[in-house]
Protein backbone atom coordinates (compact mmCIF):
# COMPACT_ATOMS: atom_id res chain seq x y z
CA UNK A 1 130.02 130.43 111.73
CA UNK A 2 129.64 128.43 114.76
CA UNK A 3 127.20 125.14 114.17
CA UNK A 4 123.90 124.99 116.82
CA UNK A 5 123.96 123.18 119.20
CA UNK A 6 123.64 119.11 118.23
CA UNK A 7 120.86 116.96 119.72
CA UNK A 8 121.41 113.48 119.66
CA UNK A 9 120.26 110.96 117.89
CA UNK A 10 121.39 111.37 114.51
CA UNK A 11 118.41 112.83 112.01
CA UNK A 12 117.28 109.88 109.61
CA UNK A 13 114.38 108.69 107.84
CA UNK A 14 110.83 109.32 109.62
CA UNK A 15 112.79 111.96 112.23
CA UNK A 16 109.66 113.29 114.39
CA UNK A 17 112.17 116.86 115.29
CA UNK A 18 110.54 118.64 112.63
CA UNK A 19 112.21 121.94 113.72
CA UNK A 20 115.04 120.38 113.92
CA UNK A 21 114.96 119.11 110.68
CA UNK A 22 113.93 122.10 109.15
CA UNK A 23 116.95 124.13 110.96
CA UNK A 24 119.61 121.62 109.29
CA UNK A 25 118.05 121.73 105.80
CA UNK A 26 117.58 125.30 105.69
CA UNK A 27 121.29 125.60 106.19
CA UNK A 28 122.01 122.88 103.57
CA UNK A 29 120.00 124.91 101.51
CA UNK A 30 121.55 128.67 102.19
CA UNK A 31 124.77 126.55 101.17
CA UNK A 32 123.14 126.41 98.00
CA UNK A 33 121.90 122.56 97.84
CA UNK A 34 118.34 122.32 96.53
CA UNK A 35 116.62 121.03 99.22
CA UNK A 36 112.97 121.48 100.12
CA UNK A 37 112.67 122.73 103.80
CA UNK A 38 109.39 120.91 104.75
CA UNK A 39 110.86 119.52 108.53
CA UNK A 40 110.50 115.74 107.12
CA UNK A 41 113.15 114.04 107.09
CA UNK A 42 112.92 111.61 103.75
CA UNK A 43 114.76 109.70 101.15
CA UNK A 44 115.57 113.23 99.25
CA UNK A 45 116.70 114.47 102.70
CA UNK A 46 119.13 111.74 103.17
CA UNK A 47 120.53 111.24 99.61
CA UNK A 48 121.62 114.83 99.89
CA UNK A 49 123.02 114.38 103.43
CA UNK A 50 124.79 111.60 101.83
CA UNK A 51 126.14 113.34 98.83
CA UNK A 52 127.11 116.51 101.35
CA UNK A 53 128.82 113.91 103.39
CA UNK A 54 130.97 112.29 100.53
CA UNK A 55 131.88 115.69 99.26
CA UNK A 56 133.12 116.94 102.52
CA UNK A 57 134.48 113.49 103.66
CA UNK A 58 133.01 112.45 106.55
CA UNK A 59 131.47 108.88 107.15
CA UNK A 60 128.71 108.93 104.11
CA UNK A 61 125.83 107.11 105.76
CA UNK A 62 122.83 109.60 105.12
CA UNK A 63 122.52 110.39 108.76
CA UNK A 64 122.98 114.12 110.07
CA UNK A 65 125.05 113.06 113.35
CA UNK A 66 127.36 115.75 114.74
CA UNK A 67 130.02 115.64 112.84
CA UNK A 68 127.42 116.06 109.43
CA UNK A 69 125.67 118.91 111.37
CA UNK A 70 128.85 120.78 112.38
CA UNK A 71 130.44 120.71 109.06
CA UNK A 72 126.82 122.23 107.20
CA UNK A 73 127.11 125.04 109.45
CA UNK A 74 131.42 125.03 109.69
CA UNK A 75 133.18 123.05 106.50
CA UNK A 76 134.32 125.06 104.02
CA UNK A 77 132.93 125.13 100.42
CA UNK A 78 134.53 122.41 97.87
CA UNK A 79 136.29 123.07 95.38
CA UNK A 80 135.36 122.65 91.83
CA UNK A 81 136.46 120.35 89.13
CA UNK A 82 138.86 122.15 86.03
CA UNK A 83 136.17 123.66 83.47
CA UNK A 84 136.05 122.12 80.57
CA UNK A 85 137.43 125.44 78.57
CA UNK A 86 134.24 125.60 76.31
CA UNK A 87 130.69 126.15 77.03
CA UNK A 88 128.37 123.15 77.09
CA UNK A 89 125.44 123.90 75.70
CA UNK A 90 122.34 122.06 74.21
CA UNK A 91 123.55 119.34 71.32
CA UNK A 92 126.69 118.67 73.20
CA UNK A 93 127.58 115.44 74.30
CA UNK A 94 131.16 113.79 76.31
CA UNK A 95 132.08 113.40 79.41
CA UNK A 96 132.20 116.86 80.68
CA UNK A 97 128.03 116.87 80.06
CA UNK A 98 127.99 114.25 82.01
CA UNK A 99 130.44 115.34 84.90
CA UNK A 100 127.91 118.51 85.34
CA UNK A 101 124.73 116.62 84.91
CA UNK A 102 126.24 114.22 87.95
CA UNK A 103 127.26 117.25 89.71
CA UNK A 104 123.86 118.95 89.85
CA UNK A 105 121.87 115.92 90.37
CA UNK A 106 124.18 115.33 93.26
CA UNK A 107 122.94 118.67 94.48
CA UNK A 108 119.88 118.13 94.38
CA UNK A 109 117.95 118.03 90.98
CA UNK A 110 117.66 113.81 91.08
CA UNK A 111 115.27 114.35 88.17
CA UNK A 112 118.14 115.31 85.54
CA UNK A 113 119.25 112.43 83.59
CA UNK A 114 122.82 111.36 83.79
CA UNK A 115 123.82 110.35 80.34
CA UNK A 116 126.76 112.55 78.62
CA UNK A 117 123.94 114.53 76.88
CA UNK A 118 123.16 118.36 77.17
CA UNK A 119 119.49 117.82 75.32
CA UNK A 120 116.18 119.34 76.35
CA UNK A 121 115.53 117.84 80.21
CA UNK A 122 119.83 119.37 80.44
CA UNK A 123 119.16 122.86 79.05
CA UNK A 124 115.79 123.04 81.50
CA UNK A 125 117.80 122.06 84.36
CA UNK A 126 120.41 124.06 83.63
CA UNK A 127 118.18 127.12 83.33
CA UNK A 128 116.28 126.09 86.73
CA UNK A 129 119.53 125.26 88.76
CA UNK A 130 121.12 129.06 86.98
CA UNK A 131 117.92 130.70 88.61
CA UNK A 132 118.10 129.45 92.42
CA UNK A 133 121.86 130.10 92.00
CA UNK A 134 121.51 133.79 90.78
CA UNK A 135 123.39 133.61 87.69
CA UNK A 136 121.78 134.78 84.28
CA UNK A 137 119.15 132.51 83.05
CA UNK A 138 120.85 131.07 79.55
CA UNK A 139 120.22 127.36 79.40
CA UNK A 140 124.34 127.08 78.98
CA UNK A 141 126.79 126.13 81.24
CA UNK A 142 129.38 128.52 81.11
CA UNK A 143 132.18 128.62 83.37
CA UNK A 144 130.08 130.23 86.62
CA UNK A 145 127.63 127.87 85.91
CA UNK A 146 130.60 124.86 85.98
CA UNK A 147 132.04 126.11 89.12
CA UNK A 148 129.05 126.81 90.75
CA UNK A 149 127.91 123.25 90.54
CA UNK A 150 130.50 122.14 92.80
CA UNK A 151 131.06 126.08 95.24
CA UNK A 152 128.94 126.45 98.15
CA UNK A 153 127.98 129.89 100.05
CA UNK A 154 129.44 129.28 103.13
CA UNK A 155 130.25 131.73 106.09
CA UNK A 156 133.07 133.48 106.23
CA UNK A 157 134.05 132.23 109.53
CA UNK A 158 134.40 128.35 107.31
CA UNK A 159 136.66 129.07 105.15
């Protein structure tokens, strides 16, 4: 799929384009970041621009400038890191807990504690971030639930 058109400047904090805004996170979000599409342009705004940045390896600055707003229309998805072979689920601690508690909270649940520790604020994140991706509601992260940490929808046309 073919990005819109860019406008310069580059959207950053306090932006006053709030359609313009709204277009770019919108599209962040049918990738499947959580991101609130409210048109303002804010800290959570560019922490995920960063993180979407990083991940797709462009200059990681926080600022949408073309080459961040062709790629959320035009890059294609990441790929995710190996599975751990077992499911994580609540008690479970290690470095794989804490690989997909980074993971997510890179995506866009900053709430979820990264410590190596799948307890109570885990399993409710887990269950949240299972229901905005579509995948059955278990509180466990199974393999889908690994890889779709890290997978993004993205057109066709990207990949």
């Amino acid at each position: 799929m073919k990005a819109p058109e860019y406008r310069p400047p580059p959207l950053d904090i306090g932006d006053d384009r709030p359609e313009l805004v709204k277009k770019w996170q919108q599209q962040l979000r049918n990738r499947g970041w959580h991101i609130e599409v409210d048109g303002i342009y804010g800290k959570e705004s560019r922490r995920l621009c960063a993180n979407f940045e990083m991940e797709h390896g462009l200059t990681s600055n926080g600022d949408v400038d073309k080459a961040t707003w062709d790629a959320t229309w035009e890059a294609g998805s990441t790929k995710p890191q190996p599975t751990p072979g077992r499911i994580l689920k609540k008690g479970d601690t290690g470095e794989d807990v804490r690989k997909w508690q980074r993971q997510v909270n890179n995506r866009g649940w900053p709430e979820l504690k990264v410590d190596g520790d799948f307890g109570d604020q885990t399993e409710r994140i887990c269950k949240e971030f299972q229901e905005f991706e579509g995948l059955p509601v278990t509180g466990k992260v199974d393999e889908d639930t690994w890889k779709e940490a890290w997978l993004e929808k993205t057109p066709v046309a990207a990949m």
